[in-house]
C-alpha atoms as a PDB file:
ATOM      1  CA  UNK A   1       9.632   8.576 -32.884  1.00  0.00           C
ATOM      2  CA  UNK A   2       6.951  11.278 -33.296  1.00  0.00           C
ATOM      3  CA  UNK A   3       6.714  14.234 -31.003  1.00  0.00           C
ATOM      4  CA  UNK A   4       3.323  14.654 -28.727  1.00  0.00           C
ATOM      5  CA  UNK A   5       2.794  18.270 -28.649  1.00  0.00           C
ATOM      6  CA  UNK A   6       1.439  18.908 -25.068  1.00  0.00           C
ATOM      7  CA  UNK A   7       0.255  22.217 -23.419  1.00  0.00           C
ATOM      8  CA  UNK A   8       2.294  23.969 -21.258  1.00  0.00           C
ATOM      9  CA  UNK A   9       1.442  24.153 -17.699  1.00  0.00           C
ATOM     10  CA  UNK A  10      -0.223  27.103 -16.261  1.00  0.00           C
ATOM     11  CA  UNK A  11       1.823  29.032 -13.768  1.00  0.00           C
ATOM     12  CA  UNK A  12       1.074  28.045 -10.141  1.00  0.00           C
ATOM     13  CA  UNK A  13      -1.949  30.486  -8.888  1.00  0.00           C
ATOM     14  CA  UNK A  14      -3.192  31.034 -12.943  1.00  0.00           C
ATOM     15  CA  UNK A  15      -5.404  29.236 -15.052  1.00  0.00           C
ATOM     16  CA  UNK A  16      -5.760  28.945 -18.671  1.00  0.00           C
ATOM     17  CA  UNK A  17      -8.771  30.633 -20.261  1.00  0.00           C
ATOM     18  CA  UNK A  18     -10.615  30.978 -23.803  1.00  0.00           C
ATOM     19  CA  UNK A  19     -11.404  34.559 -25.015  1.00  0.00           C
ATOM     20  CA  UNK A  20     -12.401  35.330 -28.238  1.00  0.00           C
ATOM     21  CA  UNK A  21     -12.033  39.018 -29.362  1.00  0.00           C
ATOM     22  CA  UNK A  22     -11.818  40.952 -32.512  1.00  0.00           C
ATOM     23  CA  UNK A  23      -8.666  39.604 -34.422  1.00  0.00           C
ATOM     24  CA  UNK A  24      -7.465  43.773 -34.973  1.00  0.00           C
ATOM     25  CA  UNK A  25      -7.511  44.103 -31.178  1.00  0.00           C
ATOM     26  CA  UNK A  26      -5.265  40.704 -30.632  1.00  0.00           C
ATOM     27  CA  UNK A  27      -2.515  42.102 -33.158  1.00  0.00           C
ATOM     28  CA  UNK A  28      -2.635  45.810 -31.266  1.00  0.00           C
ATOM     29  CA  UNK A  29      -2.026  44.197 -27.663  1.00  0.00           C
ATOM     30  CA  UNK A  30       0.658  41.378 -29.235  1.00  0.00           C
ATOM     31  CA  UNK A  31       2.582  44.244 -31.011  1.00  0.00           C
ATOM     32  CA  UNK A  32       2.405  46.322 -27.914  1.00  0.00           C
ATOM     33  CA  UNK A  33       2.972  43.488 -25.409  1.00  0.00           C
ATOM     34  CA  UNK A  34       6.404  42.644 -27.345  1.00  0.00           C
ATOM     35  CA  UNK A  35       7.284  46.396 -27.466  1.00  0.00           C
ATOM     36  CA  UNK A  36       7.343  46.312 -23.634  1.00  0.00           C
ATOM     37  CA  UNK A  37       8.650  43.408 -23.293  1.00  0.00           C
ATOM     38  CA  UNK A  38       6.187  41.687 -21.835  1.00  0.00           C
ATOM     39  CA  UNK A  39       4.114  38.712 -22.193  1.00  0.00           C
ATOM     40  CA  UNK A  40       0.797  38.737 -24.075  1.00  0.00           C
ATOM     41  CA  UNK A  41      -1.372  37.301 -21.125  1.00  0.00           C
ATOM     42  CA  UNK A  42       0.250  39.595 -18.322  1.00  0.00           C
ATOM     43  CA  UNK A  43      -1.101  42.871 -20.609  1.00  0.00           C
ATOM     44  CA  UNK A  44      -4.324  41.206 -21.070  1.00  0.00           C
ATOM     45  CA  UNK A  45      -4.536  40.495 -17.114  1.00  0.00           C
ATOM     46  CA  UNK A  46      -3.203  44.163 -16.391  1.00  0.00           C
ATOM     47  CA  UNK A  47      -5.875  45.515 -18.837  1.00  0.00           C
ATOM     48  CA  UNK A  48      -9.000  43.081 -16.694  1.00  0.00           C
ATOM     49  CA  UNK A  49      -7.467  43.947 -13.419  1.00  0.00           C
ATOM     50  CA  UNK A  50      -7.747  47.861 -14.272  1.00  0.00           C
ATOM     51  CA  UNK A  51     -11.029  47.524 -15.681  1.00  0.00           C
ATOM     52  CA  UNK A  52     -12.396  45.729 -12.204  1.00  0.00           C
ATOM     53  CA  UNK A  53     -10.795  48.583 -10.455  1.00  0.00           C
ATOM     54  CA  UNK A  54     -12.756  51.065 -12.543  1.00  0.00           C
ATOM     55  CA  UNK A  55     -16.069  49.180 -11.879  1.00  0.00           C
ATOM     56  CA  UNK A  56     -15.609  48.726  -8.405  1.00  0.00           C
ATOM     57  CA  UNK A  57     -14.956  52.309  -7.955  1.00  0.00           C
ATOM     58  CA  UNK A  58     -17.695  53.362 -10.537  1.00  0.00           C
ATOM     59  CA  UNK A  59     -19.936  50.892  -8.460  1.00  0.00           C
ATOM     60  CA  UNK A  60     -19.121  52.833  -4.828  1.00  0.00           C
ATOM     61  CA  UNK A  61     -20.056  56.063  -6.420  1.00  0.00           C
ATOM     62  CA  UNK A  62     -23.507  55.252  -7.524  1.00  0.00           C
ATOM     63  CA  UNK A  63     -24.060  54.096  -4.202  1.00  0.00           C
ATOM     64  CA  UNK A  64     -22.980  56.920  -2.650  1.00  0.00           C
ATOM     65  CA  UNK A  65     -19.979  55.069  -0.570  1.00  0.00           C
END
């Protein structure tokens, strides 16, 4: 009997998403995601969540807020 490989289900809350970035970037945040411990996807998010912080506050400056 052969095996279907299926995709594991995304976490309830999370979706799945597509990015393509430069292939010596992907090997820097996989080596460093294992070195803390941590999975690959939760350093990515961390890394987009910080970013959106920066532009939001880079945003309220230029608008004098």
């Amino acid at each position: 009997m052969t095996r279907i490989k299926t995709r594991a289900r995304a976490p309830e809350g999370k979706r799945q998403v597509l990015i393509i970035m430069d292939q010596e970037v992907i090997k820097s945040v996989k080596v460093a995601a294992v070195e803390d411990d941590i999975k690959m996807s939760h350093a990515v998010e961390e890394a987009v969540r910080d970013w959106l912080s920066k532009r939001k506050r880079e945003k309220a400056t230029a608008h004098g807020a």
